[in-house]
C-alpha atoms as a PDB file:
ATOM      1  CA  UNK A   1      19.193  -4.737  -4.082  1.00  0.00           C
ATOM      2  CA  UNK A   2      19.728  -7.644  -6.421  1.00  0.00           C
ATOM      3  CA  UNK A   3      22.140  -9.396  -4.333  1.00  0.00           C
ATOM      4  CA  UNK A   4      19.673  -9.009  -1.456  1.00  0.00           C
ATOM      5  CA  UNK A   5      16.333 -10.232  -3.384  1.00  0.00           C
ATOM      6  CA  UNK A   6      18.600 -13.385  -4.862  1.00  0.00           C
ATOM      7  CA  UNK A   7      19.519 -14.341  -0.822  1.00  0.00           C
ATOM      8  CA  UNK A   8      15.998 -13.884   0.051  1.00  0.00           C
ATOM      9  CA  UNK A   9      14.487 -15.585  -2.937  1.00  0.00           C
ATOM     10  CA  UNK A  10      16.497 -17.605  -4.264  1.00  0.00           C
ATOM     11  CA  UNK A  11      14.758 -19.623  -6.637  1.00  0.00           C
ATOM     12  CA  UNK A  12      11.383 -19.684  -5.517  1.00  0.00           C
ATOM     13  CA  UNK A  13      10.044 -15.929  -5.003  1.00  0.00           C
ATOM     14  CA  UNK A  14       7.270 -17.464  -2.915  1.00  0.00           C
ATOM     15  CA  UNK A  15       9.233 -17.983   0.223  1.00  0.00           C
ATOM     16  CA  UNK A  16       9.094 -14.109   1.392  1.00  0.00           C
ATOM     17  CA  UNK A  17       5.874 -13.353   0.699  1.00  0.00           C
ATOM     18  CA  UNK A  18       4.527 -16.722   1.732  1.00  0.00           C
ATOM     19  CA  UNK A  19       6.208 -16.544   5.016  1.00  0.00           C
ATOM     20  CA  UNK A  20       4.498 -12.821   5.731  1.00  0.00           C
ATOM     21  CA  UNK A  21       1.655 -13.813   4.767  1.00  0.00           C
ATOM     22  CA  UNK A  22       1.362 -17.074   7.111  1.00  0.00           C
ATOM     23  CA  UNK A  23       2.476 -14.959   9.997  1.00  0.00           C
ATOM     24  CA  UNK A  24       0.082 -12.680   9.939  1.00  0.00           C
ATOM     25  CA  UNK A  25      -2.387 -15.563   9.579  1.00  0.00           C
ATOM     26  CA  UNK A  26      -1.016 -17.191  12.004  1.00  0.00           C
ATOM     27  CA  UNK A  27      -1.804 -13.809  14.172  1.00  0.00           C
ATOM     28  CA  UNK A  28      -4.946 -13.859  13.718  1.00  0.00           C
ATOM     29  CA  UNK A  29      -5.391 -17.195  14.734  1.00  0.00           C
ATOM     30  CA  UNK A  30      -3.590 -16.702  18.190  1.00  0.00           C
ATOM     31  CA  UNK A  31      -5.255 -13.986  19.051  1.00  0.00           C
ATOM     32  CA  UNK A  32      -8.723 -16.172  18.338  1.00  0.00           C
ATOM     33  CA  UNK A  33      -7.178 -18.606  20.243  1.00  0.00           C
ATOM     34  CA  UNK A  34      -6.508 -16.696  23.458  1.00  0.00           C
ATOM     35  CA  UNK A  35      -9.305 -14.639  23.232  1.00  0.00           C
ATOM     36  CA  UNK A  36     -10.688 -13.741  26.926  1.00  0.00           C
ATOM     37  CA  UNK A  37     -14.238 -13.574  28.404  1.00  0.00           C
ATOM     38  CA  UNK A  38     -17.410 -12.578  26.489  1.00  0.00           C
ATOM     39  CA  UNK A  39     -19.112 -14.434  23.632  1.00  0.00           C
ATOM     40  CA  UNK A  40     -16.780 -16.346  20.983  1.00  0.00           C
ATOM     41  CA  UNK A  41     -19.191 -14.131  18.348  1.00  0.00           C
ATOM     42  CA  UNK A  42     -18.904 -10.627  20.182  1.00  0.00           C
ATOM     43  CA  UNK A  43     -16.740  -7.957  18.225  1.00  0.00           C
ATOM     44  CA  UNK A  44     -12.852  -8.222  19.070  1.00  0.00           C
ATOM     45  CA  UNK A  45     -10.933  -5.053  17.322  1.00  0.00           C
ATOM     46  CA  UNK A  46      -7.865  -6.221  17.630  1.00  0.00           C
ATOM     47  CA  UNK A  47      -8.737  -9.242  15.776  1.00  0.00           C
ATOM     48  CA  UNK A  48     -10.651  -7.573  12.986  1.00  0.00           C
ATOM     49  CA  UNK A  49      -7.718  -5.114  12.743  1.00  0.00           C
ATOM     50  CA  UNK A  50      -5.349  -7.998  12.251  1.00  0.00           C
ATOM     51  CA  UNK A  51      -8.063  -9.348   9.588  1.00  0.00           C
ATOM     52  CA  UNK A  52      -7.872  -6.334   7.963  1.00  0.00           C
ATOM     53  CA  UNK A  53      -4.052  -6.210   7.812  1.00  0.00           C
ATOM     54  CA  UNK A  54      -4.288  -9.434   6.306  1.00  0.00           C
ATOM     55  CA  UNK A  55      -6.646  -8.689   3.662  1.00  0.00           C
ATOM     56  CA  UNK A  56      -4.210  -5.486   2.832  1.00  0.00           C
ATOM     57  CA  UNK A  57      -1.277  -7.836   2.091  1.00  0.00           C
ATOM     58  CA  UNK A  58      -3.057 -10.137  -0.071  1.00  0.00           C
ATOM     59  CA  UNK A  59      -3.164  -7.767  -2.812  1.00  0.00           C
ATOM     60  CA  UNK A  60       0.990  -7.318  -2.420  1.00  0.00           C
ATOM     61  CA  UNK A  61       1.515 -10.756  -2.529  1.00  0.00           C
ATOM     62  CA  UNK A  62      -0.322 -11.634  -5.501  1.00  0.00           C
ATOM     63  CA  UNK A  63       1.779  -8.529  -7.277  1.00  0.00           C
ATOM     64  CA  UNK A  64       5.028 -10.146  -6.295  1.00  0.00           C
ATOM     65  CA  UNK A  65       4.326 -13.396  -7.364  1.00  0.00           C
ATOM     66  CA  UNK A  66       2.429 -12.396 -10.622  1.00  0.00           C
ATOM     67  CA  UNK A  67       4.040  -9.475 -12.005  1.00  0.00           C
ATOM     68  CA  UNK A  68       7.879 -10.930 -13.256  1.00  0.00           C
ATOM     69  CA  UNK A  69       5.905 -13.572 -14.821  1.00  0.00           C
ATOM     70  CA  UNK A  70       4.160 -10.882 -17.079  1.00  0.00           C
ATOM     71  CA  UNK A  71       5.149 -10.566 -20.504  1.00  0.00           C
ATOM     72  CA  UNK A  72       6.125  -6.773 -19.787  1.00  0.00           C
ATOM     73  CA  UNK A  73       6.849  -6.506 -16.356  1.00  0.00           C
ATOM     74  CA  UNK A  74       8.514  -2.480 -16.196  1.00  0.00           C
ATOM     75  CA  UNK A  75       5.726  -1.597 -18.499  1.00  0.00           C
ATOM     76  CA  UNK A  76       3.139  -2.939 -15.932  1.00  0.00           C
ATOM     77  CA  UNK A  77       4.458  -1.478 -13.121  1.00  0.00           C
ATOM     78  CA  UNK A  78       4.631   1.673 -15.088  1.00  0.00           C
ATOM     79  CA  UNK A  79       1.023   1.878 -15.417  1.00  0.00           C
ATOM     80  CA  UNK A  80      -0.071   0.761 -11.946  1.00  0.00           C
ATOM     81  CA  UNK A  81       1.910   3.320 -10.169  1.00  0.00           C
ATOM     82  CA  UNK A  82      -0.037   6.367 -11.175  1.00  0.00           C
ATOM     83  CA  UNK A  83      -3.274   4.943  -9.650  1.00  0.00           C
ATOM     84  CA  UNK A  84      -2.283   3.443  -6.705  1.00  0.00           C
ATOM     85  CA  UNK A  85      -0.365   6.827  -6.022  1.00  0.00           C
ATOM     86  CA  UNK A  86      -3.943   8.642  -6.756  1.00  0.00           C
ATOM     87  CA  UNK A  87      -5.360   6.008  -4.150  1.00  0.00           C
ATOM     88  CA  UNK A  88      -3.329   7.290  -1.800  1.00  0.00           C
ATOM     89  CA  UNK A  89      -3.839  10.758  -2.194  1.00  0.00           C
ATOM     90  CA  UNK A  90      -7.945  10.633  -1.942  1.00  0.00           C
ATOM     91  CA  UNK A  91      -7.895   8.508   1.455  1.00  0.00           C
ATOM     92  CA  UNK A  92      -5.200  10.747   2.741  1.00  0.00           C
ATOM     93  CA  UNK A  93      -7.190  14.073   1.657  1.00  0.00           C
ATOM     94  CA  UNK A  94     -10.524  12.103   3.102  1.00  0.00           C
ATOM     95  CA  UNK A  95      -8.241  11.982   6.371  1.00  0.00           C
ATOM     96  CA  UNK A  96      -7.753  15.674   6.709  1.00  0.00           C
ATOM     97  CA  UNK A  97     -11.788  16.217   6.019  1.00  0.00           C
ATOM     98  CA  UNK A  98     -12.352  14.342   9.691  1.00  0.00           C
ATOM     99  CA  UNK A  99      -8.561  15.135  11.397  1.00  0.00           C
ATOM    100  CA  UNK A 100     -10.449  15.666  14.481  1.00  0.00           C
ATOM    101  CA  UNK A 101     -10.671  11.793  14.863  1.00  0.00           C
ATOM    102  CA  UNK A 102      -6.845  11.230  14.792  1.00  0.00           C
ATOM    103  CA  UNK A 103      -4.272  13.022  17.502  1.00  0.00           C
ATOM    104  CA  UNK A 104      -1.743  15.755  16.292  1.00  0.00           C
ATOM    105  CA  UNK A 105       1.104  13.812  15.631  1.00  0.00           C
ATOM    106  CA  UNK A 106      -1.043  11.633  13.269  1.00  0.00           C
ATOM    107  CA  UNK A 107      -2.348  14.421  11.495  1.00  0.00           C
ATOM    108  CA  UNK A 108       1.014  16.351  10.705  1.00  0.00           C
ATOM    109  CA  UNK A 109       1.819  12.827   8.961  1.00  0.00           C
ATOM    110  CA  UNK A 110      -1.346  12.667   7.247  1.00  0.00           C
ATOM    111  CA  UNK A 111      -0.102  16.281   5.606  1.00  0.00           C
ATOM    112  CA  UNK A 112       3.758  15.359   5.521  1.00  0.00           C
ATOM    113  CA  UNK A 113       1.654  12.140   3.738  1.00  0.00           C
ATOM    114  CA  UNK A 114      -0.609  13.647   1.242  1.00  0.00           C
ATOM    115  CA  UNK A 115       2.447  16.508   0.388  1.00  0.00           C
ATOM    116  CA  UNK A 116       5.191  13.748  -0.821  1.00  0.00           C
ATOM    117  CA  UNK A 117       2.322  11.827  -2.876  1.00  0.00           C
ATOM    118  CA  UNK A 118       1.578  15.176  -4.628  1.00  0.00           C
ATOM    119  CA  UNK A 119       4.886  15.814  -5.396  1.00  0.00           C
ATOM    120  CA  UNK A 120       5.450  12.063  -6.653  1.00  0.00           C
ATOM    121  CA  UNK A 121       2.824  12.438  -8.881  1.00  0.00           C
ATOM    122  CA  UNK A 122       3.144  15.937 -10.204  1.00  0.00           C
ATOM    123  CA  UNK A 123       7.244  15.933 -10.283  1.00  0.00           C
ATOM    124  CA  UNK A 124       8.007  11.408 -10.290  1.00  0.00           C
ATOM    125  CA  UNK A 125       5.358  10.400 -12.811  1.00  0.00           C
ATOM    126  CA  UNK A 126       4.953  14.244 -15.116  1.00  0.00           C
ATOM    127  CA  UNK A 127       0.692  13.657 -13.966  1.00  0.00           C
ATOM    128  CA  UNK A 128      -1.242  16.266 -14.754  1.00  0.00           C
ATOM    129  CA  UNK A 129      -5.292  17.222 -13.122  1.00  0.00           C
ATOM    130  CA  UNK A 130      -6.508  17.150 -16.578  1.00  0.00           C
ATOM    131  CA  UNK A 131      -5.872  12.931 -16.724  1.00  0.00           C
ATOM    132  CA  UNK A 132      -7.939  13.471 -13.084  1.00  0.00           C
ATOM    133  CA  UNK A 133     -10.749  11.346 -14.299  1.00  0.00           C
ATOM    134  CA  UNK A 134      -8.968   8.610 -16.987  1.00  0.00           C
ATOM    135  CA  UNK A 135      -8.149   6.084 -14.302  1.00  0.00           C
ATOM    136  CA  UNK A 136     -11.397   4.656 -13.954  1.00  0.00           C
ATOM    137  CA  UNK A 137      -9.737   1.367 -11.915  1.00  0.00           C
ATOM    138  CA  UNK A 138      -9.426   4.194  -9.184  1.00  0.00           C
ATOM    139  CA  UNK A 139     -12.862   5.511  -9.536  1.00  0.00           C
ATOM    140  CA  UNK A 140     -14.618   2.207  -9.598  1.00  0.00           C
ATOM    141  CA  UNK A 141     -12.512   1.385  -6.248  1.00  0.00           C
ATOM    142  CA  UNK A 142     -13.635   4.371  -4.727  1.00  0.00           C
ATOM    143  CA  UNK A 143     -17.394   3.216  -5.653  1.00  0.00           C
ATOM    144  CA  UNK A 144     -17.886   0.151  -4.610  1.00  0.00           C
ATOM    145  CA  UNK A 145     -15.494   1.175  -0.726  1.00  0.00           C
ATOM    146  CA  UNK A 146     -18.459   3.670  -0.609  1.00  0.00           C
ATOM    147  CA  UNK A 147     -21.005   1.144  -1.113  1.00  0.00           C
ATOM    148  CA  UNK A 148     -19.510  -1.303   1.403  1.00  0.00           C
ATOM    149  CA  UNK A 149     -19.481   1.550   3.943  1.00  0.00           C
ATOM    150  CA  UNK A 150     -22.857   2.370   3.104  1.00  0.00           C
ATOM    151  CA  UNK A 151     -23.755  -1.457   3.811  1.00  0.00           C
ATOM    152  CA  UNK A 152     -21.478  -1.804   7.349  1.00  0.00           C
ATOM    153  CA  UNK A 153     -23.155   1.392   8.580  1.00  0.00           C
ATOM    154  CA  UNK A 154     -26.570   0.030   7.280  1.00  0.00           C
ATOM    155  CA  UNK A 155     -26.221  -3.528   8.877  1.00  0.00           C
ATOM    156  CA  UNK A 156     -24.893  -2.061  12.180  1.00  0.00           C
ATOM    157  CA  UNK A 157     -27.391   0.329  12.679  1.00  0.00           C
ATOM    158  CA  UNK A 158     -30.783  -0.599  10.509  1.00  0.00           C
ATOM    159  CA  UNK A 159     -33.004  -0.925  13.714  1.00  0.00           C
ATOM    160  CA  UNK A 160     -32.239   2.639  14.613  1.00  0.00           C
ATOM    161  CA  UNK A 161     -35.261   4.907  13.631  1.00  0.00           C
ATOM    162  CA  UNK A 162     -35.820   8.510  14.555  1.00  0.00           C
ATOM    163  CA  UNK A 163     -32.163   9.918  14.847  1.00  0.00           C
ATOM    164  CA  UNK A 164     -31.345  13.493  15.941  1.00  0.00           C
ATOM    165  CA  UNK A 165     -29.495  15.296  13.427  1.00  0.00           C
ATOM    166  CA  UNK A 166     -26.343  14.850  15.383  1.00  0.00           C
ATOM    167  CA  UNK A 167     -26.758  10.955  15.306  1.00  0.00           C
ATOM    168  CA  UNK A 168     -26.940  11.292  12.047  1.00  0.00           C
ATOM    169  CA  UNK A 169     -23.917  13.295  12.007  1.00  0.00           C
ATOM    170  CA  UNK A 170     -22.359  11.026  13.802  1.00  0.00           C
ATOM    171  CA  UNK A 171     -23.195   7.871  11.332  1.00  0.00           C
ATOM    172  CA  UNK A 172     -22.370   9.730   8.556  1.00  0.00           C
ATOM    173  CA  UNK A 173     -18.893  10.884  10.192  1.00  0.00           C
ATOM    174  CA  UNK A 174     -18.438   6.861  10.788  1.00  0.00           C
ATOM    175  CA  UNK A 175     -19.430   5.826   7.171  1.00  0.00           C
ATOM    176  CA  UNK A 176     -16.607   8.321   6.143  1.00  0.00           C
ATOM    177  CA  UNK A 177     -14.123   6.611   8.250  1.00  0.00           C
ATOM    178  CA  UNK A 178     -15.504   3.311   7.275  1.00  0.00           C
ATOM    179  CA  UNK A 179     -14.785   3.993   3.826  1.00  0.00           C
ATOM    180  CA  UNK A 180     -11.502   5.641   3.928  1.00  0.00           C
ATOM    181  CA  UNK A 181     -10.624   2.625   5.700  1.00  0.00           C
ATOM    182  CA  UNK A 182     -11.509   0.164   2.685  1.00  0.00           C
ATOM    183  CA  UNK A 183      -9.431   2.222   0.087  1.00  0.00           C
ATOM    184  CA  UNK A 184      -6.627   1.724   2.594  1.00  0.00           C
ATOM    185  CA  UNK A 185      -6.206  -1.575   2.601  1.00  0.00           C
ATOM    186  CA  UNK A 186      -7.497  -1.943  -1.107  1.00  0.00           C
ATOM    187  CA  UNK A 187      -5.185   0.392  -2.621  1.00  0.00           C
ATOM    188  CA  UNK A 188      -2.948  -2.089  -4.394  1.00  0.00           C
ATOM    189  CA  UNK A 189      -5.904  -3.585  -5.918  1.00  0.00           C
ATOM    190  CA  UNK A 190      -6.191  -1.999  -8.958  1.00  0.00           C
ATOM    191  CA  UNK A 191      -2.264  -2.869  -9.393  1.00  0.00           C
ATOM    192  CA  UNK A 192      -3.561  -6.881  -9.146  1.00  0.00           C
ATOM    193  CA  UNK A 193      -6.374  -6.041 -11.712  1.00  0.00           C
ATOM    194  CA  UNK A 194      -3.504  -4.134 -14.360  1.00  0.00           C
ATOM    195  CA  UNK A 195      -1.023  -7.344 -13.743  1.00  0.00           C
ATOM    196  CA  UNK A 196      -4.105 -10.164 -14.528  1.00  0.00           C
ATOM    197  CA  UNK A 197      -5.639  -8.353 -17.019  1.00  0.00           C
ATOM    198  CA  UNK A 198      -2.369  -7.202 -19.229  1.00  0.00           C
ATOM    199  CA  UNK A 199      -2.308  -6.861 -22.441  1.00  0.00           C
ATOM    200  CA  UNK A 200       0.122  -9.088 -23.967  1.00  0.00           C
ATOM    201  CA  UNK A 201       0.462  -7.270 -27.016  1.00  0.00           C
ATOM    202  CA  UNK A 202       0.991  -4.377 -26.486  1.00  0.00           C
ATOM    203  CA  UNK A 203       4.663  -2.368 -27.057  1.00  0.00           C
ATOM    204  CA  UNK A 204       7.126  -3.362 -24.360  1.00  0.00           C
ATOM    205  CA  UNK A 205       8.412  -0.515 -21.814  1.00  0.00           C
ATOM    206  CA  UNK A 206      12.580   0.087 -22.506  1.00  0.00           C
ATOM    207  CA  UNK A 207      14.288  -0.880 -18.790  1.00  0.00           C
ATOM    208  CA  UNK A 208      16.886   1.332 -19.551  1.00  0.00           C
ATOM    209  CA  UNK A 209      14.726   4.186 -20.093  1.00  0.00           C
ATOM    210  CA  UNK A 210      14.986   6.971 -17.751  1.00  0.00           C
ATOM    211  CA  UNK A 211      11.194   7.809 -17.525  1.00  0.00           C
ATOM    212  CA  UNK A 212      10.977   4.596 -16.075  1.00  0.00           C
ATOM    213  CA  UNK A 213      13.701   4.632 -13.449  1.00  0.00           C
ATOM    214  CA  UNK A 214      12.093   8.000 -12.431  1.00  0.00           C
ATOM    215  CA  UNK A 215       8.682   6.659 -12.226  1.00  0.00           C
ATOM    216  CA  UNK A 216       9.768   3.206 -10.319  1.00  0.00           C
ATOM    217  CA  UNK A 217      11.950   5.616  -8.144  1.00  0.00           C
ATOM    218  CA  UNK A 218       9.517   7.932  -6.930  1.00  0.00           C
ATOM    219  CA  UNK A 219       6.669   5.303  -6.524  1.00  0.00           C
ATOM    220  CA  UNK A 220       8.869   3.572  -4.096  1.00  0.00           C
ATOM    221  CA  UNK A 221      10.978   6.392  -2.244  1.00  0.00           C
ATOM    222  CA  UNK A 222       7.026   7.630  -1.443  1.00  0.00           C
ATOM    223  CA  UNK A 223       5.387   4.232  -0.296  1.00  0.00           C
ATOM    224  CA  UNK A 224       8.208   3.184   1.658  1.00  0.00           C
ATOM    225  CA  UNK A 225       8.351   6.776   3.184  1.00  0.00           C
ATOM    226  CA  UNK A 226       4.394   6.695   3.699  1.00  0.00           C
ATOM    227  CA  UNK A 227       4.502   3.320   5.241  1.00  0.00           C
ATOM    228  CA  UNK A 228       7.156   4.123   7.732  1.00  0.00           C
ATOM    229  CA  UNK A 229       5.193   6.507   9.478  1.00  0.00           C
ATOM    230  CA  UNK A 230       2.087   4.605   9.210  1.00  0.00           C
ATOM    231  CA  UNK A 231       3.264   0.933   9.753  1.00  0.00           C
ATOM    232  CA  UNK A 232       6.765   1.534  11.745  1.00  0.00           C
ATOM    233  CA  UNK A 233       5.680   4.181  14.231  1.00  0.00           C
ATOM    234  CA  UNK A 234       2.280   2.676  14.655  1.00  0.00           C
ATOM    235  CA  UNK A 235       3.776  -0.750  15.706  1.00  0.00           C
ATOM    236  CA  UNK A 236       6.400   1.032  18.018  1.00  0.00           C
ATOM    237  CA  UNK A 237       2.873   3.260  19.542  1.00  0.00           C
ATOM    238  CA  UNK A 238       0.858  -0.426  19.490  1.00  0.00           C
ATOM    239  CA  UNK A 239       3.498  -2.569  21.188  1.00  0.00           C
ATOM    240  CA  UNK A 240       2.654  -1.832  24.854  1.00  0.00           C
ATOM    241  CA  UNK A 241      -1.163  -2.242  24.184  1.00  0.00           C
ATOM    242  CA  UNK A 242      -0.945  -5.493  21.849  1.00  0.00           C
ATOM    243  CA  UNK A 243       2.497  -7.080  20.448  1.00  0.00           C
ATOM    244  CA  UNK A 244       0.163  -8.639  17.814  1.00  0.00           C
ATOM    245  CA  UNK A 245      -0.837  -5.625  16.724  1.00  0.00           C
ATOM    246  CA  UNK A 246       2.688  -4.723  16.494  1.00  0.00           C
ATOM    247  CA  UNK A 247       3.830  -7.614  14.415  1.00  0.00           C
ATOM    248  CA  UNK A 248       1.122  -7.008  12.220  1.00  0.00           C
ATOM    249  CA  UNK A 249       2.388  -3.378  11.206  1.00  0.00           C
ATOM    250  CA  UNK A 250       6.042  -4.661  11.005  1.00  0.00           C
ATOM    251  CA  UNK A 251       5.075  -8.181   8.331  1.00  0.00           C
ATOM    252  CA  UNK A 252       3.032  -5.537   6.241  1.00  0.00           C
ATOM    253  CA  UNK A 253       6.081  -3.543   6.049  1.00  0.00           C
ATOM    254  CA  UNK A 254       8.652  -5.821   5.872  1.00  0.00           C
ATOM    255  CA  UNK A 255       6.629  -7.139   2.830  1.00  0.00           C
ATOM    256  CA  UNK A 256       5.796  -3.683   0.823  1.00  0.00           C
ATOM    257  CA  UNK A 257      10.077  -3.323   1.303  1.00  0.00           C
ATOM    258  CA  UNK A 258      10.391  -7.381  -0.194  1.00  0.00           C
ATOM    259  CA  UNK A 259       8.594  -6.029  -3.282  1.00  0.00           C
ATOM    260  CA  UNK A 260      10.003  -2.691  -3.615  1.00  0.00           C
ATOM    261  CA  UNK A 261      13.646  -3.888  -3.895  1.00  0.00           C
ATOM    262  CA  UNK A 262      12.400  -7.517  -6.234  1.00  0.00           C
ATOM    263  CA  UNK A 263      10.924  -4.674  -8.686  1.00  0.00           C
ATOM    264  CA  UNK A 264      13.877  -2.207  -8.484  1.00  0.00           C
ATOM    265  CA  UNK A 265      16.619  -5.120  -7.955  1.00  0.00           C
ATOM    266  CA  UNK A 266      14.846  -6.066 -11.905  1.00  0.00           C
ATOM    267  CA  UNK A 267      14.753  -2.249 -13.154  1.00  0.00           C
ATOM    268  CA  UNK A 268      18.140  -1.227 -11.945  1.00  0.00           C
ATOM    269  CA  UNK A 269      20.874  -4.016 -13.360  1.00  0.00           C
ATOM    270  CA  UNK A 270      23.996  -3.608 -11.376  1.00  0.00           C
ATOM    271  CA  UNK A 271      26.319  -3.498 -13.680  1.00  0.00           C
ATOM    272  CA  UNK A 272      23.963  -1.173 -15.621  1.00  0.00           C
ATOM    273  CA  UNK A 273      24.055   0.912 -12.496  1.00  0.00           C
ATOM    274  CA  UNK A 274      27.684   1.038 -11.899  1.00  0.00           C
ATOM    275  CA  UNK A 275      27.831   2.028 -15.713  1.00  0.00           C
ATOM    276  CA  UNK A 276      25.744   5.049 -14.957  1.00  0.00           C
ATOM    277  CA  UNK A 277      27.095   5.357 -11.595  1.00  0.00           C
ATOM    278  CA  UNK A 278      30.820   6.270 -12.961  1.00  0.00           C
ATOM    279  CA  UNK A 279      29.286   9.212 -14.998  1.00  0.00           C
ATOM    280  CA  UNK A 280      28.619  11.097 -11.631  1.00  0.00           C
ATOM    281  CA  UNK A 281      31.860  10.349  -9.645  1.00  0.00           C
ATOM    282  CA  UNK A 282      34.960  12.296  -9.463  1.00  0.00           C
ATOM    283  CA  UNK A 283      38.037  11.868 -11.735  1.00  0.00           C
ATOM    284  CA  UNK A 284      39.819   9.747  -8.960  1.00  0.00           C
ATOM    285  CA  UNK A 285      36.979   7.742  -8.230  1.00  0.00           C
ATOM    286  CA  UNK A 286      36.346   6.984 -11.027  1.00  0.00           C
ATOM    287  CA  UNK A 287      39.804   5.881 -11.935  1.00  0.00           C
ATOM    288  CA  UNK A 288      39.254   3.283  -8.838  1.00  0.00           C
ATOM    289  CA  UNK A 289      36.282   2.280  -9.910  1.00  0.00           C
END
């Protein structure tokens, strides 16, 4: 991991991210650019999707390029993982409350999903129900994605008066999906607010310490496990119906992988590692080692 985030950084740890980012950018602007038919101003979902994948790796990028600049980088990290984790497991659970909306295949992950969180937070970071309600970042998230649902669903449909109760259903239903959507692609957010907002006095985390290995380990063993289900097999499902689409899924990937290994490539040392790594090998190994 170190060797690989030195040849793809270098110097300059803006050349990854910058390069994802521009891409997808650059997606959004083709497919504005070769839009077909209709109004210039009528809805386009493919290119509010690729908006919205946009707007999701904003967030990563701004962690990458602030958070080895931060006067306690593992200790950081350490804290942000527990409530981006918990981010994860409410949209995931709010997924299961309308699985009628997604096919089987999707919903199995959702569960596979929501299963490996748990069991990163309970068994990766030692997090207990009882801190349930101390990560107010999380909470506050949660608030204001319900308000902007609230306001979508409000501006899309404020001229409708008299609805059945199953229109209503229906709305309500779509403000649920609407919101679950918005703590998707703001789930790293409260990670940006931890990194701007540290506290540069406070005691420094120990690298070495195995708490933290365990903590950094788990995090990323579950996101990149999460977002190969949700970003690889969606772009292999989307390719047929919209390459862009595809390309999208793969540059938010490709980017949540950049940042796993920079932060592990910085918590495991090699030499450190190999150190370690002699403790579990056999006699004879080791000996060659």
């Amino acid at each position: 991991m170190w060797r690989a985030q030195g040849t793809l950084h270098g110097k300059n740890n803006l050349i990854v991210p910058g390069s994802l980012l521009s891409m997808s950018v650059a997606l959004v602007v083709y497919c504005h650019m070769t839009q077909e038919g209709g109004s210039p101003y009528e809805a386009d979902p493919l290119k509010t999707f690729l908006c919205m994948i946009v707007v999701q790796i904003l967030p990563l990028v701004a962690l990458e390029l602030k958070i080895m600049s931060c006067a306690d980088p593992v200790g950081v990290f350490c804290k942000f993982a527990v409530p981006v984790t918990l981010i994860h497991v409410i949209f995931l659970t709010a997924r299961l409350l309308h699985y009628e909306s997604y096919n089987g295949m999707d919903v199995v992950c959702t569960i596979g999903s929501l299963m490996g969180a748990l069991f990163t937070m309970v068994k990766g970071f030692h997090w207990s129900p009882t801190a349930l309600f101390h990560h107010k970042s999380v909470w506050g998230l949660m608030a204001l994605c319900a308000l902007g649902a609230s306001l979508t669903q409000w501006l899309e449909h404020w001229w409708q008066w008299g609805l059945t109760t199953e229109e209503i259903s229906d709305q309500w239903k779509e403000m649920m999906e609407t919101m679950n959507a918005y703590m998707e692609i703001l789930a790293f957010v409260p990670a940006v607010w931890m990194v701007f907002c540290e506290d540069k006095n406070s005691a420094r985390v120990e690298v070495d310490s195995m708490d933290t290995k365990r903590t950094s380990t788990a995090f990323f063993l579950f996101l990149v496990g999460f977002y190969v289900t949700e970003d690889l097999l969606n772009a292999y499902a989307a390719w047929e119906m919209s390459p862009p689409a595809s390309f999208a899924h793969c540059a938010h990937f490709a980017l949540l992988v950049d940042f796993s290994f920079y932060v592990l490539a910085h918590i495991y040392n090699p030499e450190k590692l190999m150190g370690e790594l002699r403790k579990w090998l056999p006699v004879d190994v080791y000996h060659e080692v």
